[in-house]
C-alpha atoms as a PDB file:
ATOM      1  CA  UNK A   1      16.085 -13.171  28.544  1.00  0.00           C
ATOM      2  CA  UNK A   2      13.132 -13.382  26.179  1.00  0.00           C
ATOM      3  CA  UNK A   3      13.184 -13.655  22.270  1.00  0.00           C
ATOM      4  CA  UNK A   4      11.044 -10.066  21.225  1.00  0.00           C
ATOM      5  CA  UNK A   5      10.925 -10.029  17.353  1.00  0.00           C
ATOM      6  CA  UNK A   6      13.380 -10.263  14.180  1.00  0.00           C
ATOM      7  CA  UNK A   7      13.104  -6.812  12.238  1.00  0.00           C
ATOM      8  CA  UNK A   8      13.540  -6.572   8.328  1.00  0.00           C
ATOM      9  CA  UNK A   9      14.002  -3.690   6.072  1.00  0.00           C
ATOM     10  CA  UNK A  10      11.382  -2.904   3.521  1.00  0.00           C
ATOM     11  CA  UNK A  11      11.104  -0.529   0.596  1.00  0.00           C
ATOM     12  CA  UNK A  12       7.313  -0.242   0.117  1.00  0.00           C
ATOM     13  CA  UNK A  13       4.833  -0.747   3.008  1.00  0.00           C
ATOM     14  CA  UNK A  14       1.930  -1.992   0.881  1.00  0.00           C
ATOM     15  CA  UNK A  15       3.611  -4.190  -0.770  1.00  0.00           C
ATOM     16  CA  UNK A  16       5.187  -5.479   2.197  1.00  0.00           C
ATOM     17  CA  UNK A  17       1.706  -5.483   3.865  1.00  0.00           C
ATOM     18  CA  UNK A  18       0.094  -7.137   1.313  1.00  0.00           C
ATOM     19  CA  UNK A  19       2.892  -9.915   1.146  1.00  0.00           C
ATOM     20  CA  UNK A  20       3.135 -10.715   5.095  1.00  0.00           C
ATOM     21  CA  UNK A  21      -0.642  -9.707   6.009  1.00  0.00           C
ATOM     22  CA  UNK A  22      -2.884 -10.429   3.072  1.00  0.00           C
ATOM     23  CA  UNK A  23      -0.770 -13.796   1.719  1.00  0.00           C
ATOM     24  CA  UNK A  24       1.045 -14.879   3.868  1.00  0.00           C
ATOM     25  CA  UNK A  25      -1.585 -14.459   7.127  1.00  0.00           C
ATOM     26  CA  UNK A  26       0.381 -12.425   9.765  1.00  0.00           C
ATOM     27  CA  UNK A  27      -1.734  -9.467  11.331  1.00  0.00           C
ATOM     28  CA  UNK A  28      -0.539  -5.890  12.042  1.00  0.00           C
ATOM     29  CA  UNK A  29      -0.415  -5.455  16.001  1.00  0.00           C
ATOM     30  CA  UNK A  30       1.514  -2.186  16.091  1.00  0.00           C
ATOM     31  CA  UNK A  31       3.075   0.530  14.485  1.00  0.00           C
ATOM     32  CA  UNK A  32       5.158   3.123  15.650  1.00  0.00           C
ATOM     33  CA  UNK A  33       5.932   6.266  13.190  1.00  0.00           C
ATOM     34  CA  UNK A  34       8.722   8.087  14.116  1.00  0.00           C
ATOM     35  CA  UNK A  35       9.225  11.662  12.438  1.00  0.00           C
ATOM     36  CA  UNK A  36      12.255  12.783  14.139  1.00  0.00           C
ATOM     37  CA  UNK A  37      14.373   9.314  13.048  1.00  0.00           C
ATOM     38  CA  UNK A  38      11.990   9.549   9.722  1.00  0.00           C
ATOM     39  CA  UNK A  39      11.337   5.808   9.775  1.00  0.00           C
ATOM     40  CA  UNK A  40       8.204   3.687  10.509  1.00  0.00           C
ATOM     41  CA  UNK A  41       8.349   0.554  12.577  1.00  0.00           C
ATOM     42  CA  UNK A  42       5.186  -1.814  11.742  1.00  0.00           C
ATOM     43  CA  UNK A  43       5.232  -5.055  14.235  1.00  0.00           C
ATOM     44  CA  UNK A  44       3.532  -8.550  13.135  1.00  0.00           C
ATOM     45  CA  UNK A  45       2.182 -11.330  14.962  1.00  0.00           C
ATOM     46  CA  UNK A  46       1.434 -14.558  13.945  1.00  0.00           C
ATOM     47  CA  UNK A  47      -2.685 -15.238  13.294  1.00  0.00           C
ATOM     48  CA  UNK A  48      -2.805 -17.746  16.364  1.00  0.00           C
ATOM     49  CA  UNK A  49      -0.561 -15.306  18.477  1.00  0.00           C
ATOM     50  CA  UNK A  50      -2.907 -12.510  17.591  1.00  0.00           C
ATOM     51  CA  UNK A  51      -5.764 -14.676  17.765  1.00  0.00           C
ATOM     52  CA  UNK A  52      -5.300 -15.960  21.714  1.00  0.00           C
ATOM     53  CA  UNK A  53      -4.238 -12.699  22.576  1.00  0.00           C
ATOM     54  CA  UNK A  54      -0.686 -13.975  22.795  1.00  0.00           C
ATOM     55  CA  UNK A  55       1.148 -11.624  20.632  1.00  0.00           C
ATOM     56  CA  UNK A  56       2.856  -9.561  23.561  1.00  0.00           C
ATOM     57  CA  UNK A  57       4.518 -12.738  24.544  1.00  0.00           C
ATOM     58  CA  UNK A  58       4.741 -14.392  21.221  1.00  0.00           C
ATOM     59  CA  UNK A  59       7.526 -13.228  18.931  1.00  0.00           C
ATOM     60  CA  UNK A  60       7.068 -10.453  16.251  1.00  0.00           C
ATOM     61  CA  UNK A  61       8.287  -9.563  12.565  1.00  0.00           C
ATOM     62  CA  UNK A  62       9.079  -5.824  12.821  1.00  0.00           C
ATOM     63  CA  UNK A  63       9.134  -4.334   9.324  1.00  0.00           C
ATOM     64  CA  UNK A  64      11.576  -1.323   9.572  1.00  0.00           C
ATOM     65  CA  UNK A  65      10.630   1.780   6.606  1.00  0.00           C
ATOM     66  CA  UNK A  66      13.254   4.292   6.392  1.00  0.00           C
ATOM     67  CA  UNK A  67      11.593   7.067   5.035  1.00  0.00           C
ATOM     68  CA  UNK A  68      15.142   8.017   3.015  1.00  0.00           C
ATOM     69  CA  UNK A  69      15.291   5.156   0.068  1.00  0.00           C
ATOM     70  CA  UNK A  70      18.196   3.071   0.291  1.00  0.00           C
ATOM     71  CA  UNK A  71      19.433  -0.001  -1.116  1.00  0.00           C
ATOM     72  CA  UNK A  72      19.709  -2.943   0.539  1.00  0.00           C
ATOM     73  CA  UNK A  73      21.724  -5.518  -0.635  1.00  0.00           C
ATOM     74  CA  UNK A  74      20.853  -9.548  -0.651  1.00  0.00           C
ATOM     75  CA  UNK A  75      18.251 -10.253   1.770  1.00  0.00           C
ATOM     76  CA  UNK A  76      19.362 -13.948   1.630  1.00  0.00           C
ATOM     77  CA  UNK A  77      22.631 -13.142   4.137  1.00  0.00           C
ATOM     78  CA  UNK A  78      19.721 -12.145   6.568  1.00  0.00           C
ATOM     79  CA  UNK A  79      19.154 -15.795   6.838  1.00  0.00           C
ATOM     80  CA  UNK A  80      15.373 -16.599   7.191  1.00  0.00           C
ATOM     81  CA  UNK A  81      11.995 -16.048   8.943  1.00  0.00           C
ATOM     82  CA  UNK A  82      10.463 -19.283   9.579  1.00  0.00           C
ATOM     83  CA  UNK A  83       6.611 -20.060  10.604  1.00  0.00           C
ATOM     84  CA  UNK A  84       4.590 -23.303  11.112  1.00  0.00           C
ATOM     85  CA  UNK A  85       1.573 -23.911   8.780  1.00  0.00           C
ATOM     86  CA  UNK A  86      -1.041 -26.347   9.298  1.00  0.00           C
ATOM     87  CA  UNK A  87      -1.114 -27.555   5.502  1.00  0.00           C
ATOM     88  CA  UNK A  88       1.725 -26.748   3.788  1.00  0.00           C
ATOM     89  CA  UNK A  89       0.624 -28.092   0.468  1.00  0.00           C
ATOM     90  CA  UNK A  90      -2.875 -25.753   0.781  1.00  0.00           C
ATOM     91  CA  UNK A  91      -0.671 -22.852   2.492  1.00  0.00           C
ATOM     92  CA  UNK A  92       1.723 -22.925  -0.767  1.00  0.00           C
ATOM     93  CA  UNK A  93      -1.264 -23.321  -3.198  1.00  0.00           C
ATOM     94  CA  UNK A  94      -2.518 -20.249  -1.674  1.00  0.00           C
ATOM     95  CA  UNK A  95       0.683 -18.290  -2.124  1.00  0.00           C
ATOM     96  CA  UNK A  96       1.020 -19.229  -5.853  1.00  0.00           C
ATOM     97  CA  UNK A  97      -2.435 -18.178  -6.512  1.00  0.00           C
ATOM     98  CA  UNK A  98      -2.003 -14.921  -4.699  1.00  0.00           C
ATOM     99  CA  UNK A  99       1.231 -14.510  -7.424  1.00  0.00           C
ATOM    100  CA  UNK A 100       4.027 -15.808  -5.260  1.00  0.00           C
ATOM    101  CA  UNK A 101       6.691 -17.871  -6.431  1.00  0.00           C
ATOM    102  CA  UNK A 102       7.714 -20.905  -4.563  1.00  0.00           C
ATOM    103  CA  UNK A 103      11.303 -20.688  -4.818  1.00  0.00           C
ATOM    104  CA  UNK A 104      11.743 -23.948  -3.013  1.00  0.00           C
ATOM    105  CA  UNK A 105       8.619 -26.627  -3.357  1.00  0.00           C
ATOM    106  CA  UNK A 106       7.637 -28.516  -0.824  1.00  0.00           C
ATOM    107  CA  UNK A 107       8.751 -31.866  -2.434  1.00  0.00           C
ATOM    108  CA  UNK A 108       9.163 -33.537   1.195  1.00  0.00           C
ATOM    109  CA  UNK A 109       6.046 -32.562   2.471  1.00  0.00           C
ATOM    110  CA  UNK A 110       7.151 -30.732   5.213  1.00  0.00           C
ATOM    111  CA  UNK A 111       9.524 -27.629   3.809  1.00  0.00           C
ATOM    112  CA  UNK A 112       9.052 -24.989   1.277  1.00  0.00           C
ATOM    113  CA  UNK A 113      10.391 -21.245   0.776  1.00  0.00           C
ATOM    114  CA  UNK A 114       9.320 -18.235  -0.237  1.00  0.00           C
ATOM    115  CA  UNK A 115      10.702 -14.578  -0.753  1.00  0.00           C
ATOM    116  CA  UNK A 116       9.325 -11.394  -0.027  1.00  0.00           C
ATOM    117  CA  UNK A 117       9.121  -8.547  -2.190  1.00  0.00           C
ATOM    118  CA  UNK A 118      12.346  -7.074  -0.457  1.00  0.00           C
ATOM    119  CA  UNK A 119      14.426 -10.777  -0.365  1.00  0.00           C
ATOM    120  CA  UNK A 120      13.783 -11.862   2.582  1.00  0.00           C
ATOM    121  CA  UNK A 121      13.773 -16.250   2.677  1.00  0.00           C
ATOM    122  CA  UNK A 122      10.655 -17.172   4.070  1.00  0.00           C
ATOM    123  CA  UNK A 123      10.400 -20.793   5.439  1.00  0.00           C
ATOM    124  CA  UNK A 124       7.580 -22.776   5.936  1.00  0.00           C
ATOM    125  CA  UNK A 125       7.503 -25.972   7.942  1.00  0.00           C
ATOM    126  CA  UNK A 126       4.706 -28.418   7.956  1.00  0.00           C
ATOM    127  CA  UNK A 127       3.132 -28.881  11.636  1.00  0.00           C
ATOM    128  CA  UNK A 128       3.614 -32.047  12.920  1.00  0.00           C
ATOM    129  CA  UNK A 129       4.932 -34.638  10.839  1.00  0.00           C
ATOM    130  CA  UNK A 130       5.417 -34.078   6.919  1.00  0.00           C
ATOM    131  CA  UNK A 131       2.874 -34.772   4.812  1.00  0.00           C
ATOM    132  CA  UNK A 132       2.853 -37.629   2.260  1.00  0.00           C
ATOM    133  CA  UNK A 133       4.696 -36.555  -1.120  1.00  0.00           C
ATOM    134  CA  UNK A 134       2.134 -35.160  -3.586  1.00  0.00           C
ATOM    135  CA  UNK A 135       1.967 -34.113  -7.280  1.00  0.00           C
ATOM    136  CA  UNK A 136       2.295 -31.385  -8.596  1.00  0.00           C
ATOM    137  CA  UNK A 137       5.169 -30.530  -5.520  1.00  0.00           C
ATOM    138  CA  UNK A 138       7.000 -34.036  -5.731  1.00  0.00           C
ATOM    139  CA  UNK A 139       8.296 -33.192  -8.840  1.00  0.00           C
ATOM    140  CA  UNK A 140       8.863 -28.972  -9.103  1.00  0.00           C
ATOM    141  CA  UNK A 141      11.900 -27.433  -9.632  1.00  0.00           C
ATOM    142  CA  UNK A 142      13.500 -24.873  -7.604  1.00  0.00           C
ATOM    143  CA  UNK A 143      12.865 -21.161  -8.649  1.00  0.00           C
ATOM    144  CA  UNK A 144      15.447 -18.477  -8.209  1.00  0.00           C
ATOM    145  CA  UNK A 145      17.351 -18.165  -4.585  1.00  0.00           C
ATOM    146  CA  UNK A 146      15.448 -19.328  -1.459  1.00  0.00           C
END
């Protein structure tokens, strides 16, 4: 048995795009439109994956758009996606200056979270070991659910 992706619902592709590709880093490595089910299915690798050519073994987000709307309810029962970052501190900075709130700082140096614009908890761990503690994170409130 091998782990193949996690798949999330999404509402808008662009926005989701711009959230997991052009902030948060992942890269598009497939898509799959499919008129008959009236859904697309658009499949993410991690940058390194994609980068050493990995991403067939690696595992994917898969970002499921029903063509119908619907509502989806509280993407927080979901649970969470999780990826590594080399600098979490630099990788958060980057997020907040791209206009995403960091629901949960990282105050340890090691853990923060993030939502996307559907719900969905994003975590992001610090490679390695944590990083020192470091103003302005140390002290930052929580925003919102995470």
């Amino acid at each position: 048995m091998r782990y193949l992706h996690t798949m999330v619902r999404i509402t808008d592709i662009d926005r989701s795009l711009d959230f997991y590709c052009n902030k948060l880093g992942l890269t598009e490595v497939r898509r799959n439109e499919n008129e008959a089910g009236r859904y697309t299915l658009i499949f993410l690798a991690a940058p390194g994956d994609e980068a050493t050519g990995k991403s067939n073994q690696a595992p994917l987000v898969e970002l499921t758009y029903n063509w119908d709307p619907e509502e989806y309810g509280g993407g927080r029962n979901f649970g969470h996606l999780a990826y590594e970052v080399d600098d979490i501190y630099e990788t958060c900075q980057s997020l907040m200056d791209s206009g995403v709130v960091i629901n949960r700082p990282p105050r340890d140096g090691r853990m923060a979270f993030v939502r996307s614009p559907d719900g969905i908890s994003i975590e992001l761990l610090q490679k390695g070991s944590a990083k020192p503690s470091e103003e302005p994170w140390a002290s930052m409130k929580n925003t919102g659910q995470w």
